[in-house]
C-alpha atoms as a PDB file:
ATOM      1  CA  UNK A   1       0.000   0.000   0.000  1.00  0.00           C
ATOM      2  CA  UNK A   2       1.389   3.291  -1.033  1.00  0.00           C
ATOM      3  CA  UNK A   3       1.534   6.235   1.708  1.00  0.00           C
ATOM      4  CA  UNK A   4       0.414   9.477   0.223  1.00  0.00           C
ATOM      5  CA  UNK A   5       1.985  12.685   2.117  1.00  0.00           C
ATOM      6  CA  UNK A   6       1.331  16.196   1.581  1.00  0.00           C
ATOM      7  CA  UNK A   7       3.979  17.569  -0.303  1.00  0.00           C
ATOM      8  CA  UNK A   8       5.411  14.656  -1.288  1.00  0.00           C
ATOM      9  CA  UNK A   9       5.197  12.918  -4.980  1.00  0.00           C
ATOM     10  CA  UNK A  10       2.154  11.724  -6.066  1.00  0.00           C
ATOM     11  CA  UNK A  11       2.117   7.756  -6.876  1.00  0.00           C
ATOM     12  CA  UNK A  12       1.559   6.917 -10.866  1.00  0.00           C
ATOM     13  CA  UNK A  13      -1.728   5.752 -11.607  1.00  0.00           C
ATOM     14  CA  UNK A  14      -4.230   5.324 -14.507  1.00  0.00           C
ATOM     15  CA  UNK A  15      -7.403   6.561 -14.998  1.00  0.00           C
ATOM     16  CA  UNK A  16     -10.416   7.324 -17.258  1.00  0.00           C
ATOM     17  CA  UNK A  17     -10.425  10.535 -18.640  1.00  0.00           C
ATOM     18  CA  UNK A  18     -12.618  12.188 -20.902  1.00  0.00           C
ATOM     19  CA  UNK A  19     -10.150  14.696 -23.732  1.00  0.00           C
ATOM     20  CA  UNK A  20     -10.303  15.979 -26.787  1.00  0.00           C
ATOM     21  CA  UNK A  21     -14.376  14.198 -26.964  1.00  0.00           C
ATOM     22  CA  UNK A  22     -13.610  11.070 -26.443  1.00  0.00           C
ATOM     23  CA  UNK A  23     -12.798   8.657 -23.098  1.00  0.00           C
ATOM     24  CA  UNK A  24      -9.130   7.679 -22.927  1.00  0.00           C
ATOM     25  CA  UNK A  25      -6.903   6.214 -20.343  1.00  0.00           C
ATOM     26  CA  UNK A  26      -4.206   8.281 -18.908  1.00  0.00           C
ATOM     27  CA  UNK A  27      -1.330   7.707 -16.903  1.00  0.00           C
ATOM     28  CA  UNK A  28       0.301  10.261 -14.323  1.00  0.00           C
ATOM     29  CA  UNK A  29       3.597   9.381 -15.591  1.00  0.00           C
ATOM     30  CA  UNK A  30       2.558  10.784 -18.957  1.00  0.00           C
ATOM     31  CA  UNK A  31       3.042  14.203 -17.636  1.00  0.00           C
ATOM     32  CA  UNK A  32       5.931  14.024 -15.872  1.00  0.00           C
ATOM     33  CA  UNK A  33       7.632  17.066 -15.195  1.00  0.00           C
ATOM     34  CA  UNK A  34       4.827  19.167 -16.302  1.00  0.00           C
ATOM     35  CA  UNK A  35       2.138  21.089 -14.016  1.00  0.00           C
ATOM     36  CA  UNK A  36      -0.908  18.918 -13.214  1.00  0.00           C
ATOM     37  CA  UNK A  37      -4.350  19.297 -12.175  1.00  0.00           C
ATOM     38  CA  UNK A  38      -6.535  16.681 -10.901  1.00  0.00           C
ATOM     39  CA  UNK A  39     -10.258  17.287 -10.573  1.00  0.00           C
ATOM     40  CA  UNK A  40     -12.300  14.604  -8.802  1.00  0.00           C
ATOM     41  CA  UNK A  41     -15.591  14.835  -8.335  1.00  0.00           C
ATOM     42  CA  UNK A  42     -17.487  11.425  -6.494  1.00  0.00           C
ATOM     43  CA  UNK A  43     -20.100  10.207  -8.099  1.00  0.00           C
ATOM     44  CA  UNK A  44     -19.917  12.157 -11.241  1.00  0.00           C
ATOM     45  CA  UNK A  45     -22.495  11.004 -14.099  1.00  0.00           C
ATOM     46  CA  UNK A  46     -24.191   8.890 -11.551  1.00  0.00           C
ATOM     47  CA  UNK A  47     -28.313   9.215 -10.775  1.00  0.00           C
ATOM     48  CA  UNK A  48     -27.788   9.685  -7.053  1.00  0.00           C
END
């Protein structure tokens, strides 16, 4: 299991993500060494 820490460096991951119209899977280490913003909203598109 893999500690996250404030200020520390994120752990790579992949993920869904919706770009350029279409749903592709991205990988943090795609964009390494560039600025990075992650917006996650919880229960987006569900009918809660």
């Amino acid at each position: 299991m893999v500690t996250v820490r404030v200020g520390g460096k994120a752990p790579d991951f992949e993920a869904p993500a919706y770009n350029k119209g279409k749903f592709v899977n991205i990988k943090l280490s795609d964009y390494s060494g560039k600025w990075v913003l992650l917006c996650f909203y919880p229960g987006d598109f569900t009918f809660v």
